[in-house]
PDB file of N, CA and C in Angstrom:
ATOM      1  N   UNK A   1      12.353  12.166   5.241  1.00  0.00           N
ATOM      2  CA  UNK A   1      12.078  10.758   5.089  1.00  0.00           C
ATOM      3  C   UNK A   1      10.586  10.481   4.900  1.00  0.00           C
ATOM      4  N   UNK A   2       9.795  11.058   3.605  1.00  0.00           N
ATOM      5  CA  UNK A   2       8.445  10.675   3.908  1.00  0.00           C
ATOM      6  C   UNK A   2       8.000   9.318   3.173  1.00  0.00           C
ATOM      7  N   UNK A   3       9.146   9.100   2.501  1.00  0.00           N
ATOM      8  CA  UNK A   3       8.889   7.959   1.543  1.00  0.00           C
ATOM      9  C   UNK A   3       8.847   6.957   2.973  1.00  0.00           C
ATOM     10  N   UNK A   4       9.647   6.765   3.821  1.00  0.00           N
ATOM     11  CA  UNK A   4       9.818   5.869   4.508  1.00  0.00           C
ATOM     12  C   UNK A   4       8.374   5.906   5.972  1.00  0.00           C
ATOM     13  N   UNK A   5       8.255   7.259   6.532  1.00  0.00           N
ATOM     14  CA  UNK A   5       7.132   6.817   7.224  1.00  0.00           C
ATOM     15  C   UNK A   5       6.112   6.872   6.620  1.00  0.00           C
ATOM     16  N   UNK A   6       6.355   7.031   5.340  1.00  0.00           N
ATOM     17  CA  UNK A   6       4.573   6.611   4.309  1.00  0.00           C
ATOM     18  C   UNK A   6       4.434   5.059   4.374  1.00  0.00           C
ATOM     19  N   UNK A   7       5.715   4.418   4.183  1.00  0.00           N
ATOM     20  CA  UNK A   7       5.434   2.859   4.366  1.00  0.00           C
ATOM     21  C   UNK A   7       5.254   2.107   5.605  1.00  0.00           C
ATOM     22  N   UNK A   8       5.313   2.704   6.569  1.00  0.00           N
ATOM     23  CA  UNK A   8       4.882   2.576   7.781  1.00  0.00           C
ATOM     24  C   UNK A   8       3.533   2.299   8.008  1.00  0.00           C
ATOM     25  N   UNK A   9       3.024   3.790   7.582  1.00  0.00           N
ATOM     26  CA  UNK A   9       2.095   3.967   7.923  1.00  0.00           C
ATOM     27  C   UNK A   9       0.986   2.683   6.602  1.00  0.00           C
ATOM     28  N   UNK A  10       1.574   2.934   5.556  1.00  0.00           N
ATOM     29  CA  UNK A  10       0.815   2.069   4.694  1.00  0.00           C
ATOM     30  C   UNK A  10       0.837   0.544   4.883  1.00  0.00           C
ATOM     31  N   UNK A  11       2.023   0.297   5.670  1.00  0.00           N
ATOM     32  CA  UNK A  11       1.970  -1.259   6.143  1.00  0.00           C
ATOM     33  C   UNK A  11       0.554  -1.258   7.054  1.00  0.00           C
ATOM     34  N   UNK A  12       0.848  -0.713   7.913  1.00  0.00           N
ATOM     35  CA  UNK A  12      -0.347  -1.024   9.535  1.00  0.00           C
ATOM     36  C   UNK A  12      -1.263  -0.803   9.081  1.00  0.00           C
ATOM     37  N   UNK A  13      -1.477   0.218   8.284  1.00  0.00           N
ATOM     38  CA  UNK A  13      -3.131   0.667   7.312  1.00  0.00           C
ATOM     39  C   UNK A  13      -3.773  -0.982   6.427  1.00  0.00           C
ATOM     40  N   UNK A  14      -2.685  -1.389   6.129  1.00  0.00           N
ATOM     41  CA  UNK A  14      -2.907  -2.849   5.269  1.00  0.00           C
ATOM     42  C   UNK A  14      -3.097  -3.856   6.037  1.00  0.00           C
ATOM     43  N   UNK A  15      -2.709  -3.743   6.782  1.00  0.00           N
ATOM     44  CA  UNK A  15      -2.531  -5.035   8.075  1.00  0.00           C
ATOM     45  C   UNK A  15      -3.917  -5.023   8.753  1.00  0.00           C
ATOM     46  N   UNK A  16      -4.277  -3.779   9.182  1.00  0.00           N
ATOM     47  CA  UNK A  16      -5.827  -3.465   9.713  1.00  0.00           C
ATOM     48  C   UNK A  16      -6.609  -3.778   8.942  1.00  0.00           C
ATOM     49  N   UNK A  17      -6.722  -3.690   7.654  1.00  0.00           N
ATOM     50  CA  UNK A  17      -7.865  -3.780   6.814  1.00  0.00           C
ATOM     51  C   UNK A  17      -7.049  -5.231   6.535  1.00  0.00           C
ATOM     52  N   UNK A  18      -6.856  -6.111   6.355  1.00  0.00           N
ATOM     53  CA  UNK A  18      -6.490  -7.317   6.114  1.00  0.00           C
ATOM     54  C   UNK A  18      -7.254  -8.452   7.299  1.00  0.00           C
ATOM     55  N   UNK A  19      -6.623  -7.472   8.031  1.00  0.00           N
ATOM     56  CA  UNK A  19      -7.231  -8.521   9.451  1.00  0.00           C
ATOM     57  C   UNK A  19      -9.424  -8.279   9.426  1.00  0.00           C
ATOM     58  N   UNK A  20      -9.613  -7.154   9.124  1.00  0.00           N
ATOM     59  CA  UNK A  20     -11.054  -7.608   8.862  1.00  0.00           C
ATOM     60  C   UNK A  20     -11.308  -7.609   7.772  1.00  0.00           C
ATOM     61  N   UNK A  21     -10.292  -8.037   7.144  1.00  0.00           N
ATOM     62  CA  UNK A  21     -11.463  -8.618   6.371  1.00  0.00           C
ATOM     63  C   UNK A  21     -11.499  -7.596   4.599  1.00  0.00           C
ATOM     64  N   UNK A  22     -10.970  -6.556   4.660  1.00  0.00           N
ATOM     65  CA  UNK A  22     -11.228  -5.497   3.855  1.00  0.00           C
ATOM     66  C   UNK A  22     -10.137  -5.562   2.989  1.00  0.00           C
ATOM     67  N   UNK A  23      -9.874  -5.289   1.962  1.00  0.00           N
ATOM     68  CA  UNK A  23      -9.014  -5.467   0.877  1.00  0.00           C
ATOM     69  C   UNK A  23      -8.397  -4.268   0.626  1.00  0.00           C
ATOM     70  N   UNK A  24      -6.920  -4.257  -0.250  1.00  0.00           N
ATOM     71  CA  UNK A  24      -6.033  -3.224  -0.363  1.00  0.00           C
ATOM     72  C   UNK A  24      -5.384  -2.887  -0.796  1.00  0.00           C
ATOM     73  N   UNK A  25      -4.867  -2.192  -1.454  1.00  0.00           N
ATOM     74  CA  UNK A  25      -3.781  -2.282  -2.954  1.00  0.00           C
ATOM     75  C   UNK A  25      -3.326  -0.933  -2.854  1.00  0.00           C
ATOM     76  N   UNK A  26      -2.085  -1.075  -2.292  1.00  0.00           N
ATOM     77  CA  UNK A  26      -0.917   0.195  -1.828  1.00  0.00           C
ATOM     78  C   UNK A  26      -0.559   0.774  -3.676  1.00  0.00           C
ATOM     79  N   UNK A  27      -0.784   2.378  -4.003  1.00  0.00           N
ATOM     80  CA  UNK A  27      -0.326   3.013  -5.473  1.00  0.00           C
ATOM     81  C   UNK A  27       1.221   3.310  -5.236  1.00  0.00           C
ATOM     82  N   UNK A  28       1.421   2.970  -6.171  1.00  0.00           N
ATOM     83  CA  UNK A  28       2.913   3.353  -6.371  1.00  0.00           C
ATOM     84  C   UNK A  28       2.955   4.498  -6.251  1.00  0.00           C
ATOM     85  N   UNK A  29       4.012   5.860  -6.242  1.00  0.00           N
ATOM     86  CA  UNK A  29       4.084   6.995  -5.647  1.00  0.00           C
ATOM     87  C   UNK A  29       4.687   7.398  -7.028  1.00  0.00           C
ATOM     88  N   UNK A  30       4.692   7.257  -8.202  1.00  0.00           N
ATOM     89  CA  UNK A  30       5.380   7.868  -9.172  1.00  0.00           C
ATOM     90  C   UNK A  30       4.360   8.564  -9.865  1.00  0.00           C
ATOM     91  N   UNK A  31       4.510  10.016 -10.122  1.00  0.00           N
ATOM     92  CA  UNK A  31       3.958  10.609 -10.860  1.00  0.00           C
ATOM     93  C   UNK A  31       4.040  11.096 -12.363  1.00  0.00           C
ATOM     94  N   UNK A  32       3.285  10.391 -13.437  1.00  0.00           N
ATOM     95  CA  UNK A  32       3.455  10.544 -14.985  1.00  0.00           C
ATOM     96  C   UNK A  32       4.450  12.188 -15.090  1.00  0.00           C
ATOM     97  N   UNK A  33       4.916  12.349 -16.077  1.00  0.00           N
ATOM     98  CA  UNK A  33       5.694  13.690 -16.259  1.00  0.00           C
ATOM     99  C   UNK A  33       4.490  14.619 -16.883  1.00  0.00           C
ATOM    100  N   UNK A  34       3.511  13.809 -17.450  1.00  0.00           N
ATOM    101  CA  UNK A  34       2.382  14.836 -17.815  1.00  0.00           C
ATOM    102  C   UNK A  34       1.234  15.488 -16.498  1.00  0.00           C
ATOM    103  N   UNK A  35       1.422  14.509 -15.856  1.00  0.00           N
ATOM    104  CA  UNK A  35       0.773  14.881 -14.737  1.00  0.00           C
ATOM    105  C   UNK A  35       1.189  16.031 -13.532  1.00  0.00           C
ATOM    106  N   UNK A  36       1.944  16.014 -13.825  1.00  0.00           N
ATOM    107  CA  UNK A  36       3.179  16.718 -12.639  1.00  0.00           C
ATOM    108  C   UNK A  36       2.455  18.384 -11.865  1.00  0.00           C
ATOM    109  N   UNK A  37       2.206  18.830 -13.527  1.00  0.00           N
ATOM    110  CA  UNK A  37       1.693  20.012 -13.013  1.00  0.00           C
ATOM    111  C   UNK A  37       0.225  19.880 -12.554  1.00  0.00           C
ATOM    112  N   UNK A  38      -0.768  19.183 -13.280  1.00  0.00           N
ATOM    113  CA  UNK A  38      -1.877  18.890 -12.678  1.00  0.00           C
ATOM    114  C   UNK A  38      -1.773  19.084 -11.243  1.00  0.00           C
ATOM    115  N   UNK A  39      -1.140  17.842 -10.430  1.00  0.00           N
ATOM    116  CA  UNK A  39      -0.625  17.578  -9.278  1.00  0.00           C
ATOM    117  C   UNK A  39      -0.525  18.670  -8.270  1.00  0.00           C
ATOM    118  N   UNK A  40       0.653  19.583  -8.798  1.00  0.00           N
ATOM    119  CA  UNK A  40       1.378  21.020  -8.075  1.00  0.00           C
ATOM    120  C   UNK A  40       0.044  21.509  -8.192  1.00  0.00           C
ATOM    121  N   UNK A  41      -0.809  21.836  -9.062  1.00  0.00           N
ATOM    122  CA  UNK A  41      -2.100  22.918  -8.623  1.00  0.00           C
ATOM    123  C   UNK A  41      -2.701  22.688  -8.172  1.00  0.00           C
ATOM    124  N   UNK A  42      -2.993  20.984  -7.725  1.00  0.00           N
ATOM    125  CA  UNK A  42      -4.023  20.320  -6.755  1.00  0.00           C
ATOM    126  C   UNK A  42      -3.461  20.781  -5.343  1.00  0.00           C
ATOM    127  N   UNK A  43      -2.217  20.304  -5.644  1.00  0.00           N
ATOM    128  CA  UNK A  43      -1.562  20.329  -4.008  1.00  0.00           C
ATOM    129  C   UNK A  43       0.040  21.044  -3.568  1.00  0.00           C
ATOM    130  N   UNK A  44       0.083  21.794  -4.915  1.00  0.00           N
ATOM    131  CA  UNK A  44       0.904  22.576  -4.139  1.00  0.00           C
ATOM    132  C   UNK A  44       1.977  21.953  -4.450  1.00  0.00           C
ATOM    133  N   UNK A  45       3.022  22.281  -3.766  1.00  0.00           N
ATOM    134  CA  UNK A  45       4.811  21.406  -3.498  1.00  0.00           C
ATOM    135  C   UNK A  45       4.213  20.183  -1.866  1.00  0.00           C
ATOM    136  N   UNK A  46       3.748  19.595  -2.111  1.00  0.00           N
ATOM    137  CA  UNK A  46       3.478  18.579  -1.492  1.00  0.00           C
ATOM    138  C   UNK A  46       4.238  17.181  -1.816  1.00  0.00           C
ATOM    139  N   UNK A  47       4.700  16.486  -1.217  1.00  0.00           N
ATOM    140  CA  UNK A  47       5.251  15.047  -1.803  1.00  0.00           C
ATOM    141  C   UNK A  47       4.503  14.133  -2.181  1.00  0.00           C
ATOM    142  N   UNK A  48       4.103  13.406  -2.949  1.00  0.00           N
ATOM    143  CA  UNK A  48       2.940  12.165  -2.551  1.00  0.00           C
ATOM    144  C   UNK A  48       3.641  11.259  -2.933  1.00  0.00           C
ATOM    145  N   UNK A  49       3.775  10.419  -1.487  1.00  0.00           N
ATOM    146  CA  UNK A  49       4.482   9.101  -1.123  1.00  0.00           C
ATOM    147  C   UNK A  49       3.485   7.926  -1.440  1.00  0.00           C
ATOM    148  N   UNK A  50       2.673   8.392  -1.775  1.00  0.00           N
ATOM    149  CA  UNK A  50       1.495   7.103  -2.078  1.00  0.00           C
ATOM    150  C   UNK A  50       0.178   7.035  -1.861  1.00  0.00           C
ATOM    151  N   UNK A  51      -0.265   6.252  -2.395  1.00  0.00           N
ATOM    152  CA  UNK A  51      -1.929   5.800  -1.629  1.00  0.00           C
ATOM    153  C   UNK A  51      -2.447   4.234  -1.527  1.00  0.00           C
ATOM    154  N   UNK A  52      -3.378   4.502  -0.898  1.00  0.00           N
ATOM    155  CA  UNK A  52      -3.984   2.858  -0.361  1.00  0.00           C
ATOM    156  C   UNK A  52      -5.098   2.555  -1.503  1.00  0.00           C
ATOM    157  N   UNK A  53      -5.781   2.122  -2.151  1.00  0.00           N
ATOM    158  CA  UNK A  53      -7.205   1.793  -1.941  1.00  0.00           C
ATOM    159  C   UNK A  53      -7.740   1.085  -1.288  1.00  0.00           C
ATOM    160  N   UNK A  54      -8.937   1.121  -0.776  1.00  0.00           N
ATOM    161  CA  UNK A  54      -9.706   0.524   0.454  1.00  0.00           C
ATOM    162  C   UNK A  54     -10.995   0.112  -0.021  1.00  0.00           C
ATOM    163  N   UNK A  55     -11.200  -1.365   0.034  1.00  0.00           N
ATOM    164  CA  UNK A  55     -12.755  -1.679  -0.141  1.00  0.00           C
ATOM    165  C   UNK A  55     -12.802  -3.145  -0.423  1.00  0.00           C
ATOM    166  N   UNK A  56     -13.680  -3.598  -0.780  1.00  0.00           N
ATOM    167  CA  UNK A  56     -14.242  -4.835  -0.250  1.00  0.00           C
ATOM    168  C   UNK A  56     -14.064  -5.793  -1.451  1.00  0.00           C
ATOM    169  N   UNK A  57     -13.455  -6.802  -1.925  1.00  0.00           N
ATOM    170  CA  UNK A  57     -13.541  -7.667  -3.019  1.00  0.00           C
ATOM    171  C   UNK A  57     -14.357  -8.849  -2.954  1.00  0.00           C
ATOM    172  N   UNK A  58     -14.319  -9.174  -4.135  1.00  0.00           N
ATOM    173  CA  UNK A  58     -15.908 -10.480  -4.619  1.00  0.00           C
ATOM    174  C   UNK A  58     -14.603 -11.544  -4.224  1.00  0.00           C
ATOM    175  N   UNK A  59     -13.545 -11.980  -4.602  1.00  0.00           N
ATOM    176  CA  UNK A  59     -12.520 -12.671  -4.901  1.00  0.00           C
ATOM    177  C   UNK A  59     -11.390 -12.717  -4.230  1.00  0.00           C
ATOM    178  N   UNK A  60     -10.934 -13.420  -2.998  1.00  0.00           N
ATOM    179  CA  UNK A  60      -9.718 -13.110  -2.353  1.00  0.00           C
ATOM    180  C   UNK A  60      -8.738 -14.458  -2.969  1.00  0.00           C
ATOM    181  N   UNK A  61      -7.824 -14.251  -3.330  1.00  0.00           N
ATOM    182  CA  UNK A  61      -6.489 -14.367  -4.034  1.00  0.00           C
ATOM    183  C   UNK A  61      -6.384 -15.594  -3.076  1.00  0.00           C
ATOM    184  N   UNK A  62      -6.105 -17.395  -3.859  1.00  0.00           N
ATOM    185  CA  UNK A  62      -5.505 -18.344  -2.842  1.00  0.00           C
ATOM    186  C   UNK A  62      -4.050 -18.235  -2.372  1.00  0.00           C
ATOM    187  N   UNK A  63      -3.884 -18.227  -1.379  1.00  0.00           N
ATOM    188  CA  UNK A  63      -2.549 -18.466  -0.778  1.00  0.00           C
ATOM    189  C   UNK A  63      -2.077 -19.519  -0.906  1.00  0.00           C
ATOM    190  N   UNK A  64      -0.374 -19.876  -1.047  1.00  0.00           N
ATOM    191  CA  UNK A  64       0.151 -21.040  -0.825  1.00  0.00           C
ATOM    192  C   UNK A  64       0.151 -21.508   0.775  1.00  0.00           C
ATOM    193  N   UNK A  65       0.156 -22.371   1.501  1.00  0.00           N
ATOM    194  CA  UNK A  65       0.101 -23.089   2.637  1.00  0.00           C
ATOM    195  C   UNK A  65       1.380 -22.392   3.135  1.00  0.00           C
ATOM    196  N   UNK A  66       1.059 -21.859   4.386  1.00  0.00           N
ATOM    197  CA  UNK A  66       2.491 -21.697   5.185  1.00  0.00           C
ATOM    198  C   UNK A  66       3.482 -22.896   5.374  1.00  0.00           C
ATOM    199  N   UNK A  67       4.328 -22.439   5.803  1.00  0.00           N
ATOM    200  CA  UNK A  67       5.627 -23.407   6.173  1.00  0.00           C
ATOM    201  C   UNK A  67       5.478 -23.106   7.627  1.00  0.00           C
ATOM    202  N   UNK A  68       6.057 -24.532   8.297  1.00  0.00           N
ATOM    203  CA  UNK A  68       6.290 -23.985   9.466  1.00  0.00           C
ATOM    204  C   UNK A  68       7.452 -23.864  10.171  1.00  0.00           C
ATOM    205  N   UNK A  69       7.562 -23.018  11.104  1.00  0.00           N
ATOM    206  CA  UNK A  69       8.722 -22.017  11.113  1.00  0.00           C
ATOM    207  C   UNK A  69      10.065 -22.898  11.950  1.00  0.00           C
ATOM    208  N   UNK A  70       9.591 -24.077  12.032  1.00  0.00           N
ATOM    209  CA  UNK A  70      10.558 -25.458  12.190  1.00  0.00           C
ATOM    210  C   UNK A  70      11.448 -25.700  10.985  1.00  0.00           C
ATOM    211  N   UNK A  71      10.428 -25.586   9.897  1.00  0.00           N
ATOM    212  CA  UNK A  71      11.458 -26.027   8.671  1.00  0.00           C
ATOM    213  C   UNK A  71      12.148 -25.030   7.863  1.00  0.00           C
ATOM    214  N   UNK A  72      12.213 -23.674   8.332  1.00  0.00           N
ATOM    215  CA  UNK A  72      12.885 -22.380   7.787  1.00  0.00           C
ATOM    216  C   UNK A  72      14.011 -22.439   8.841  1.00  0.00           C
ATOM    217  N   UNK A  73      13.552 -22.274  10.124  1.00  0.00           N
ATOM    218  CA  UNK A  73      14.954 -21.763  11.235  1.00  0.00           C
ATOM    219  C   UNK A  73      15.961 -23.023  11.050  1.00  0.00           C
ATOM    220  N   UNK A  74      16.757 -22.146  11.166  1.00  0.00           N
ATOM    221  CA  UNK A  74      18.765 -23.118  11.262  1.00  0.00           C
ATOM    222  C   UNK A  74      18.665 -23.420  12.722  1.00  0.00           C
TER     223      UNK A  74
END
């Protein structure tokens, strides 16, 4: 299951850097078919479930206004 505790781990990794402040953009885990072997000689029979990038933006993205959780719950 590494696909699944990779997203684990990539949630809380996002959540930390969110909360100060730091910006983040989870890679998709699919590897081009040209790339494949590149890959295997970097790393072998390794899985790669993904990556983060980490760092600081000029521009943070407006949010829509929360709802509050009065007018969602039944």
């Amino acid at each position: 299951m590494p696909f699944l505790d990779t997203g684990f781990l990539a949630m809380n990794a996002y959540l930390a850097c969110e909360s100060i402040n730091i910006g983040c953009c989870y890679i998709n885990p699919n590897i081009r078919e040209e790339n494949k072997e590149i890959f295997r000689k970097k790393f072998g029979k390794k899985t790669f479930c993904g990556a983060l990038a980490i760092g600081h933006y000029n521009n943070k993205s407006n949010y829509s206004p929360k709802i509050k959780k009065e007018e969602i719950l039944l």
